[in-house]
Protein backbone atom coordinates (compact mmCIF):
# COMPACT_ATOMS: atom_id res chain seq x y z
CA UNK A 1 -26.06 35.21 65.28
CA UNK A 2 -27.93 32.97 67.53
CA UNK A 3 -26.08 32.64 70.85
CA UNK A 4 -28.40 30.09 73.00
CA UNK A 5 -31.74 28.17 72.15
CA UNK A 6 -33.77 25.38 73.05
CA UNK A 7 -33.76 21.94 71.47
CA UNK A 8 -37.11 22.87 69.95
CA UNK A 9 -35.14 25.64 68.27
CA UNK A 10 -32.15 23.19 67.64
CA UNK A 11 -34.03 20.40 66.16
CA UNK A 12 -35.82 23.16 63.55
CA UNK A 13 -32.42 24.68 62.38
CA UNK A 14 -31.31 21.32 61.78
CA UNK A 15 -34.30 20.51 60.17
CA UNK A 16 -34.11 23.66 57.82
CA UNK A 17 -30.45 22.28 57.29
CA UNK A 18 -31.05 18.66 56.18
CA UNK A 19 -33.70 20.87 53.79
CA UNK A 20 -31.01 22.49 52.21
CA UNK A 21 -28.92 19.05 51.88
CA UNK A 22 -31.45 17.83 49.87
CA UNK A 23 -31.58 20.66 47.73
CA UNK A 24 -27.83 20.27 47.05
CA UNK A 25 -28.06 16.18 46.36
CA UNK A 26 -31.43 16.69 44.36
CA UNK A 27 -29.87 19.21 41.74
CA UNK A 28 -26.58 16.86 41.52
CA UNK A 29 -28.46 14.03 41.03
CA UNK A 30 -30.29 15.36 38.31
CA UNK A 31 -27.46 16.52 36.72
CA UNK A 32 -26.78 13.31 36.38
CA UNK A 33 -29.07 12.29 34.54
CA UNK A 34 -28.53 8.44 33.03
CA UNK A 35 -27.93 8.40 29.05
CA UNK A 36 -26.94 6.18 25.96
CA UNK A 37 -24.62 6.50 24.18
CA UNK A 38 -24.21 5.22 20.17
CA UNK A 39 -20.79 4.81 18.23
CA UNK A 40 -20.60 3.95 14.74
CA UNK A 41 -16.94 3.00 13.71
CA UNK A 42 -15.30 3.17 9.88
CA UNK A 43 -13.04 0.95 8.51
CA UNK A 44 -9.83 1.94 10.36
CA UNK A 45 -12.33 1.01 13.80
CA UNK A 46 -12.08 4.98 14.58
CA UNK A 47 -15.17 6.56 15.49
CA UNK A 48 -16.77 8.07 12.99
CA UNK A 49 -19.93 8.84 14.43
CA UNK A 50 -21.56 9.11 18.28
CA UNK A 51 -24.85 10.55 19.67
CA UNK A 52 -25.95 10.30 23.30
CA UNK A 53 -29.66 10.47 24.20
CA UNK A 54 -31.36 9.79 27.73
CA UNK A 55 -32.39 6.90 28.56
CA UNK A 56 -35.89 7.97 28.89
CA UNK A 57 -36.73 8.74 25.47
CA UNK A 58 -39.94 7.69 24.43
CA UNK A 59 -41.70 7.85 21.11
CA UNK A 60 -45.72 7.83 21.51
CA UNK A 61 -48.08 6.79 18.47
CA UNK A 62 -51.15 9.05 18.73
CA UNK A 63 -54.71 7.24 17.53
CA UNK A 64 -58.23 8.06 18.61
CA UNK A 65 -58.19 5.26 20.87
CA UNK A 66 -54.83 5.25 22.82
CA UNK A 67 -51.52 6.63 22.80
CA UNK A 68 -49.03 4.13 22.75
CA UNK A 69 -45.46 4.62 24.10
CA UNK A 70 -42.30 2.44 23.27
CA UNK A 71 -38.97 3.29 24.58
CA UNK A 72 -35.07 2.24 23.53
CA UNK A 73 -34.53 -1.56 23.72
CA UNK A 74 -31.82 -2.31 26.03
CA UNK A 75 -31.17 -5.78 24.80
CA UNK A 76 -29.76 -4.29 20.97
CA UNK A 77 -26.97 -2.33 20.81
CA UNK A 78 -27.96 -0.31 17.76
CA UNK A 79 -26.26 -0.01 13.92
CA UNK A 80 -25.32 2.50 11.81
CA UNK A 81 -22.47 3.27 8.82
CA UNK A 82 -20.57 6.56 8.18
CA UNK A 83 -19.91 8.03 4.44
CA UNK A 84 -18.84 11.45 3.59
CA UNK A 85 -19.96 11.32 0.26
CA UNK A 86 -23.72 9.37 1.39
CA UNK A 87 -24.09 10.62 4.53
CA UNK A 88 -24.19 8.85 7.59
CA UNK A 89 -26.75 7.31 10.02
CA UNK A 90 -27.48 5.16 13.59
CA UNK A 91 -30.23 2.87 13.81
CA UNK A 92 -31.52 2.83 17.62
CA UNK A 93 -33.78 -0.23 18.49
CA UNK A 94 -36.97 0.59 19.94
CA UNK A 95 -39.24 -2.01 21.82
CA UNK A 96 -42.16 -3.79 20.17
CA UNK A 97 -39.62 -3.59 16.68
CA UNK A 98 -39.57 -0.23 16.17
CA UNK A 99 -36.37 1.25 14.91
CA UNK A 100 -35.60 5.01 15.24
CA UNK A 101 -33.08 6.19 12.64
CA UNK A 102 -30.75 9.19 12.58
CA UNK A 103 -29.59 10.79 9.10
CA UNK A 104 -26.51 13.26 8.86
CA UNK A 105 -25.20 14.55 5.86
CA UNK A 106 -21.97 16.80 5.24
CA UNK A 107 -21.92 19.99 3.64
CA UNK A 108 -18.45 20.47 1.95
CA UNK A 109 -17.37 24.34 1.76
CA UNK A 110 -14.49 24.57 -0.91
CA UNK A 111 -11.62 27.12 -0.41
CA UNK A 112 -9.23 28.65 -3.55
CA UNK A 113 -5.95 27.94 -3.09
CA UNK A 114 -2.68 28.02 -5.86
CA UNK A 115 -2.83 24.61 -6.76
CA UNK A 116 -7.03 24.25 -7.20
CA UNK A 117 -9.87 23.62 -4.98
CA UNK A 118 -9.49 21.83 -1.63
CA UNK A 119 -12.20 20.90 0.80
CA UNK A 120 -9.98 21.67 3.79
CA UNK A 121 -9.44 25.13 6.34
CA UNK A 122 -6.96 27.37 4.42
CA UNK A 123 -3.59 26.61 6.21
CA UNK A 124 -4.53 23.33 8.32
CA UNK A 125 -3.60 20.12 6.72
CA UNK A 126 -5.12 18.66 4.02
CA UNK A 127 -6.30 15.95 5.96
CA UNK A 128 -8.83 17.95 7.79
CA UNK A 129 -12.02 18.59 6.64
CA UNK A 130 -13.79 21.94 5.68
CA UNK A 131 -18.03 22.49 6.31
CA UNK A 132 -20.70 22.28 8.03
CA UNK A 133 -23.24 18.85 9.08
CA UNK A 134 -26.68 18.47 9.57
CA UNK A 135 -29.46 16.36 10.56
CA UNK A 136 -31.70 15.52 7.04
CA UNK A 137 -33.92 12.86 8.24
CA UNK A 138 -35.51 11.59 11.48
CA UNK A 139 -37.77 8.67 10.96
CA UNK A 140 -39.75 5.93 12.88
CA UNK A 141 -40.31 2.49 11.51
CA UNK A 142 -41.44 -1.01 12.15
CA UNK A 143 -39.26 -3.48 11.20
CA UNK A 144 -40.90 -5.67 8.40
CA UNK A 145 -43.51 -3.84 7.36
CA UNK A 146 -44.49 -0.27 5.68
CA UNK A 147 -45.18 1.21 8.90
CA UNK A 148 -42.86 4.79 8.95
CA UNK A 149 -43.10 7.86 10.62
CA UNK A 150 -40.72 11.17 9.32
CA UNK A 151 -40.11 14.88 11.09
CA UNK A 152 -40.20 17.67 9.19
CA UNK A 153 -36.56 18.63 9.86
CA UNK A 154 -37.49 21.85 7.15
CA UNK A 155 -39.38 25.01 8.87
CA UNK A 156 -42.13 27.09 6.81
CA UNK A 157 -41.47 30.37 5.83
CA UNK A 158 -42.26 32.77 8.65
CA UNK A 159 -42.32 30.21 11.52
CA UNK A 160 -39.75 29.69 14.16
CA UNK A 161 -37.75 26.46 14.18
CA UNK A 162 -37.98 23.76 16.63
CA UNK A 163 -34.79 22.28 17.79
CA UNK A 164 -34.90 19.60 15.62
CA UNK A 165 -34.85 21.68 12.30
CA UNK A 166 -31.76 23.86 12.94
CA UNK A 167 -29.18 21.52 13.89
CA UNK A 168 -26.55 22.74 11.23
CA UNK A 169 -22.88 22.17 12.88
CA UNK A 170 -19.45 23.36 11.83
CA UNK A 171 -17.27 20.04 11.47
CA UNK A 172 -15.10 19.43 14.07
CA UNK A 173 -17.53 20.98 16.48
CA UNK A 174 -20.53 18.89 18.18
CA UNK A 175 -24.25 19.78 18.54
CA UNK A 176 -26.01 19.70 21.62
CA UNK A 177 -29.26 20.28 23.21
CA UNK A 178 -30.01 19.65 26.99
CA UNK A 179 -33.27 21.48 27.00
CA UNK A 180 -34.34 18.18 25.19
CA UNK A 181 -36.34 18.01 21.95
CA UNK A 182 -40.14 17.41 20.99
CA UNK A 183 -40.35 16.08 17.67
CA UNK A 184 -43.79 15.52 15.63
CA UNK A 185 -43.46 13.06 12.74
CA UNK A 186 -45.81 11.61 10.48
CA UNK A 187 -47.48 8.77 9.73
CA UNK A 188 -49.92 6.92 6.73
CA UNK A 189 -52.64 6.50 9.16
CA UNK A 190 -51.28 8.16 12.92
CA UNK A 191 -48.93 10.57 13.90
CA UNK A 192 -46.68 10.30 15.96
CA UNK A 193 -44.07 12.11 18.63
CA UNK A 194 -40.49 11.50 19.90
CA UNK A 195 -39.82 12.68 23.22
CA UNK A 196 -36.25 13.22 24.42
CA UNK A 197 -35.36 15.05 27.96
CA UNK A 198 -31.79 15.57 26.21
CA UNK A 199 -28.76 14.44 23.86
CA UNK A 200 -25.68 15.50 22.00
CA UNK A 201 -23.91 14.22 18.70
CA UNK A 202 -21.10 14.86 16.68
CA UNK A 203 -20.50 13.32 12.76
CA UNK A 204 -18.18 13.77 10.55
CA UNK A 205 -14.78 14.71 12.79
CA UNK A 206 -12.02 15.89 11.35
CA UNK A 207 -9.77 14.41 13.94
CA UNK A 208 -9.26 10.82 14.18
CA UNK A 209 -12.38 9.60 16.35
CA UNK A 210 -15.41 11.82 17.11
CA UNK A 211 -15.90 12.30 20.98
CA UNK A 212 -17.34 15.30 21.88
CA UNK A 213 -14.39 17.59 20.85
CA UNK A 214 -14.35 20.97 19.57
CA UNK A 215 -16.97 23.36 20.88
CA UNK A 216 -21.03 23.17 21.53
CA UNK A 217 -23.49 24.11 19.38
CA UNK A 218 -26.03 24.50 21.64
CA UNK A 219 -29.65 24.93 21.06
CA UNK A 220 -31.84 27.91 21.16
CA UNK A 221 -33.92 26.24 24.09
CA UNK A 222 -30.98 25.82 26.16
CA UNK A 223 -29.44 29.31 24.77
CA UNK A 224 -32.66 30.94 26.05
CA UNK A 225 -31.68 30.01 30.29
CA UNK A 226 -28.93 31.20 32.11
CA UNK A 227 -25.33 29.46 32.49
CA UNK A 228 -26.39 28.18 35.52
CA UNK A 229 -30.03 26.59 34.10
CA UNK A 230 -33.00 26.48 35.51
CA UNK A 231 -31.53 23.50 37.50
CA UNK A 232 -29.53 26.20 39.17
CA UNK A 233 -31.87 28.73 39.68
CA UNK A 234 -34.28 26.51 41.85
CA UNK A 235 -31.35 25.30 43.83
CA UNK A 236 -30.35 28.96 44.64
CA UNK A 237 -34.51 30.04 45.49
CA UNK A 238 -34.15 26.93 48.27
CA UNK A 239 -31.14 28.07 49.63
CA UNK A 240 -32.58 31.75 49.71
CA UNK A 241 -35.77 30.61 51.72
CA UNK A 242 -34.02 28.18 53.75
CA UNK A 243 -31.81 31.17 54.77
CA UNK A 244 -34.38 33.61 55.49
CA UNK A 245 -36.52 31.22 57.65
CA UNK A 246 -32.84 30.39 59.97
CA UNK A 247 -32.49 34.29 60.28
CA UNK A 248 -36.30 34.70 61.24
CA UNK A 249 -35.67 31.44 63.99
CA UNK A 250 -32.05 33.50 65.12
CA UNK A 251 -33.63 36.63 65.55
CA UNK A 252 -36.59 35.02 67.23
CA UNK A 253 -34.58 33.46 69.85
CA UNK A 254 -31.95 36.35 70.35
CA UNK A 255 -35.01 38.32 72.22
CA UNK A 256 -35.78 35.69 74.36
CA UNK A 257 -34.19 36.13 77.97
CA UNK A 258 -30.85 34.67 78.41
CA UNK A 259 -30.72 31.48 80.83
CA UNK A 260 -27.91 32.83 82.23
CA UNK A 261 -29.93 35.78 84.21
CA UNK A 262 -32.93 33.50 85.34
């Protein structure tokens, strides 16, 4: 412990503290990040359908020229329409026209039971739904013209899957992904890429409005950090260095010579 200094020595440990502050507020306010969020509603006005991106996505088309960069227009609030049978999908408005569109369809997984075959978990009411969901299609396009851009939400053989193309999710359960995704699509004449720093969505519930409920699918970019993220980590390396520079300043002072014997 440190029992006398200076104000030279004073003014640096508070210094070092106000350091660590910062560290603190920075990974807080990062955490929270701003997002949108989407909500498509059936006939009963339950929620059938919501997805959550951040607000900074941004989808670039890449020419030899330029790349040019359009981002979610505030000013729309965005469509969509849910449909076991047809799948369902959210239209997010883009600036400059473009409209980015969203595709999920359900995967029904049939169970015996004495009576004949049922679509719902054996011994839960019949009510409830029983599969799996999955994004099919992510497209780009301008409204009004032939202008489109798709993702290959299907890997090759032999190559590892982005995040983007193993999204499957067990209904009742959402998907999620906070590592963010990087998705190429393609166009007639450019290609094109969608940039999101993260989002979340869940189709399909099997209880009466879909809001996040059941548990995370996560994916393997997030799966791939700790609990505590990378977020976390750097917060902990400032706190270890601020630390070790106030010990270094303690035990600096402690062999100076006491005021009290000059």
């Amino acid at each position: 412990m440190c029992f006398w200094m200076n104000l030279g020595n004073v003014f640096r440990i508070q210094t070092l503290l106000l350091t660590l502050l910062q560290c603190m507020v920075a990974q807080d306010f990062q955490a929270k990040e701003s997002n949108i969020r989407f909500e498509v509603s059936d006939l009963r006005n339950l929620t059938c359908l919501v997805i959550e991106v951040s607000s900074n996505l941004t989808f670039y088309i890449i020419n030899e020229e330029s790349n040019t960069s359009y981002t979610i227009d505030s000013m729309h609030r965005g469509s969509g329409n849910c449909s076991l049978r047809n799948g369902s999908f959210v239209n997010m408005f883009l600036t400059k026209g473009y409209i980015l569109q969203w595709f999920w369809i359900f995967t029904p997984e049939p169970f015996m039971e004495m009576f004949g075959l049922g679509f719902n978990t054996v011994g839960a009411e019949e009510y409830l739904l029983h599969g799996t969901y999955s994004l099919t299609k992510l497209t780009v396009y301008k409204y009004g013209t032939d202008e489109l851009y798709s993702a290959n939400l299907s890997a090759s053989s032999g190559h590892t899957k982005e995040p983007y193309q193993d999204t499957v999710t067990r209904v009742g359960n959402y998907y999620r992904c906070m590592s963010g995704w990087n998705v190429k699509l393609s166009g007639r004449m450019y290609n094109a890429t969608l940039q999101i720093s993260s989002l979340r969505f869940q189709a399909f519930p099997d209880t009466p409005a879909a809001n996040f409920s059941g548990q995370a699918v996560t994916c393997y970019g997030d799966q791939e950090h700790t609990p505590i993220g990378l977020r976390g980590v750097l917060v902990f390396v400032c706190v270890g260095v601020v630390l070790v520079i106030l010990i270094y300043i303690c035990i600096r002072i402690s062999t100076l010579p006491s005021p009290l014997f000059q």
